[in-house]
Protein backbone atom coordinates (compact mmCIF):
# COMPACT_ATOMS: atom_id res chain seq x y z
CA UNK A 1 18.68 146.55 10.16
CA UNK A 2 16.49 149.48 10.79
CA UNK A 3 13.94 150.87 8.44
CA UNK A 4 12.21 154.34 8.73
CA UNK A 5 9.33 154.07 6.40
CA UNK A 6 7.93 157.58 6.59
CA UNK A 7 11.76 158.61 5.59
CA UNK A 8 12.04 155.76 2.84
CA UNK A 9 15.43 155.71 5.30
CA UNK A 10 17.05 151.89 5.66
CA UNK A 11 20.12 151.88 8.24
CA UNK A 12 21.75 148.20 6.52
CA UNK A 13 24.93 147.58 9.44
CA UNK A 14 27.08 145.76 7.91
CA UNK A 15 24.61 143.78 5.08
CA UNK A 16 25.05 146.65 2.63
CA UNK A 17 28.17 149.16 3.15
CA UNK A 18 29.34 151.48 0.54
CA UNK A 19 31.96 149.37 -0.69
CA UNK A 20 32.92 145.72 -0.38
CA UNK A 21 31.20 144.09 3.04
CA UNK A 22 34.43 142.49 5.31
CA UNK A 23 33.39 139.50 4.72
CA UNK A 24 35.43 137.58 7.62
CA UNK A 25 31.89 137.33 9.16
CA UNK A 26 29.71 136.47 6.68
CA UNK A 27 28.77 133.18 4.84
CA UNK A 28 29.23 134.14 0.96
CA UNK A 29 27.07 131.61 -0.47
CA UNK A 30 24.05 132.68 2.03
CA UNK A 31 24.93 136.53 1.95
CA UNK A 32 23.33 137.08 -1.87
CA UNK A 33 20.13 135.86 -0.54
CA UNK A 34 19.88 138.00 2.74
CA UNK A 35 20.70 141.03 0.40
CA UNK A 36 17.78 140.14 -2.03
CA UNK A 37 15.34 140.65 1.10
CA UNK A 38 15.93 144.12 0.87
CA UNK A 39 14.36 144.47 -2.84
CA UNK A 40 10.59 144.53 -1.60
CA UNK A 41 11.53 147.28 0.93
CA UNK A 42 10.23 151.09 -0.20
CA UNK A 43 13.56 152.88 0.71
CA UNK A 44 15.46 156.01 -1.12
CA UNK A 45 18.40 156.52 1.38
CA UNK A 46 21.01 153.66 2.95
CA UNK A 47 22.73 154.76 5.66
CA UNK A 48 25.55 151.54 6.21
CA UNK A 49 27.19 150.38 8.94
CA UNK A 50 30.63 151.74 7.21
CA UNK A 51 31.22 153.74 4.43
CA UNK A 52 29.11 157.32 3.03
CA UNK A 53 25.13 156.92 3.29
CA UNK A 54 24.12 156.60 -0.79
CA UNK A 55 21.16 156.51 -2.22
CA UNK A 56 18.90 153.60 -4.30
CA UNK A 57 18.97 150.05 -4.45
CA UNK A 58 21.18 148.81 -7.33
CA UNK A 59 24.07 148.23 -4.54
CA UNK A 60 22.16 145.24 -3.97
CA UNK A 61 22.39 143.76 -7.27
CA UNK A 62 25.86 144.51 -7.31
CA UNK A 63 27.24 143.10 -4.02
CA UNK A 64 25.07 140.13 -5.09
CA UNK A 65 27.37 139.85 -8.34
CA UNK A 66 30.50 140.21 -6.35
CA UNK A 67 29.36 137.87 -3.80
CA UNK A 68 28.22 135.26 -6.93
CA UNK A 69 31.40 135.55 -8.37
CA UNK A 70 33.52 135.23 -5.28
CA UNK A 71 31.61 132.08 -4.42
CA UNK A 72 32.02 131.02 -7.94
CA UNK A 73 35.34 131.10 -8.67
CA UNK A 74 36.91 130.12 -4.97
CA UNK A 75 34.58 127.07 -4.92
CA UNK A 76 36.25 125.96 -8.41
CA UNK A 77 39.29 126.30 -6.67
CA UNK A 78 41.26 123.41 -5.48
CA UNK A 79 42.89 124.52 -2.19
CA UNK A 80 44.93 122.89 0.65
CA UNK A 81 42.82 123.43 4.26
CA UNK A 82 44.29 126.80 6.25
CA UNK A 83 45.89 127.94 2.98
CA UNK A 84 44.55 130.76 0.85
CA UNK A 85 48.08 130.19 -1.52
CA UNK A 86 46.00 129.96 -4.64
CA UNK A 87 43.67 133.15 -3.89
CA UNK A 88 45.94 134.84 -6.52
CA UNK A 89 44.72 132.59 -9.42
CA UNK A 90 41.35 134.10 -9.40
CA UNK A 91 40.73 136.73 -12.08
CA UNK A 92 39.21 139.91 -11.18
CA UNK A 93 36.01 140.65 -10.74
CA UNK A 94 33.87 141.05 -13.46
CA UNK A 95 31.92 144.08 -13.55
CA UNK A 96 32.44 144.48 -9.87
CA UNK A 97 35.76 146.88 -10.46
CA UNK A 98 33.77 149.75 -11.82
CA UNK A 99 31.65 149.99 -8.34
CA UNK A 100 34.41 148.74 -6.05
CA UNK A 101 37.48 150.67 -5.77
CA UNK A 102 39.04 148.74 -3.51
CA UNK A 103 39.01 145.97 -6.48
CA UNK A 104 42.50 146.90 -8.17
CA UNK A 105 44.15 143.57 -9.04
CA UNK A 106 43.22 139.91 -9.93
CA UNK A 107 42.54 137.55 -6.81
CA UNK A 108 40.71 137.09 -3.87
CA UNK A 109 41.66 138.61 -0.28
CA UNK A 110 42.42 135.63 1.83
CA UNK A 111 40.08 136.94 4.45
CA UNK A 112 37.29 136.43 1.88
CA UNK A 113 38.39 133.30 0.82
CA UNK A 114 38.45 131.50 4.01
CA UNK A 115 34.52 132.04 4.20
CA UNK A 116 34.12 130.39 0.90
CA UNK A 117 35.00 127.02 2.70
């Protein structure tokens, strides 16, 4: 991360993209918490590691939901080790469709789920 305080300019990487974070890195459960270290920063712009630049900070709050929910609902779960078979019985999102496009059916990518474990 890289902050530019006389531009109110943060440069995220990959903590905060435009859309959904691949998450085949990241630890889901911890992820919501790095994010909310971002809130006492005095930026305007984000310019991601993927994705358009965009401006403000409610991005946060909403890859925190997504990442809540994820964690949520693939921790209640029950699934075999190596499998991601029931990733399909996960309902979508809420709330998360209407700023994630990439959101356009019930379940969880398998990728995503694997970090859940």
């Amino acid at each position: 991360m890289v902050y530019l305080p006389k531009e109110r300019v943060l440069c995220t990487g990959d903590l905060l993209v435009n859309q959904i974070a691949n998450l085949i890195d990241g630890y889901v459960n911890e992820w919501p918490d790095a994010l909310e270290k971002l809130k006492p920063i005095d930026f305007v712009d984000v310019i991601p590691g993927h994705g358009e630049p965009f401006k403000g900070k409610e991005r946060i709050d909403w890859f925190q939901a997504y990442l809540r929910d994820l964690w949520k609902q693939s921790s209640a779960l029950q699934r075999p080790e190596g499998s991601g078979g029931r990733c399909r019985e996960a309902r979508r999102h809420d709330g998360a469709q209407a700023h994630y496009q990439s959101i356009s059916a019930p379940g969880i990518n398998p990728a995503a789920m694997a970090r859940t474990r």
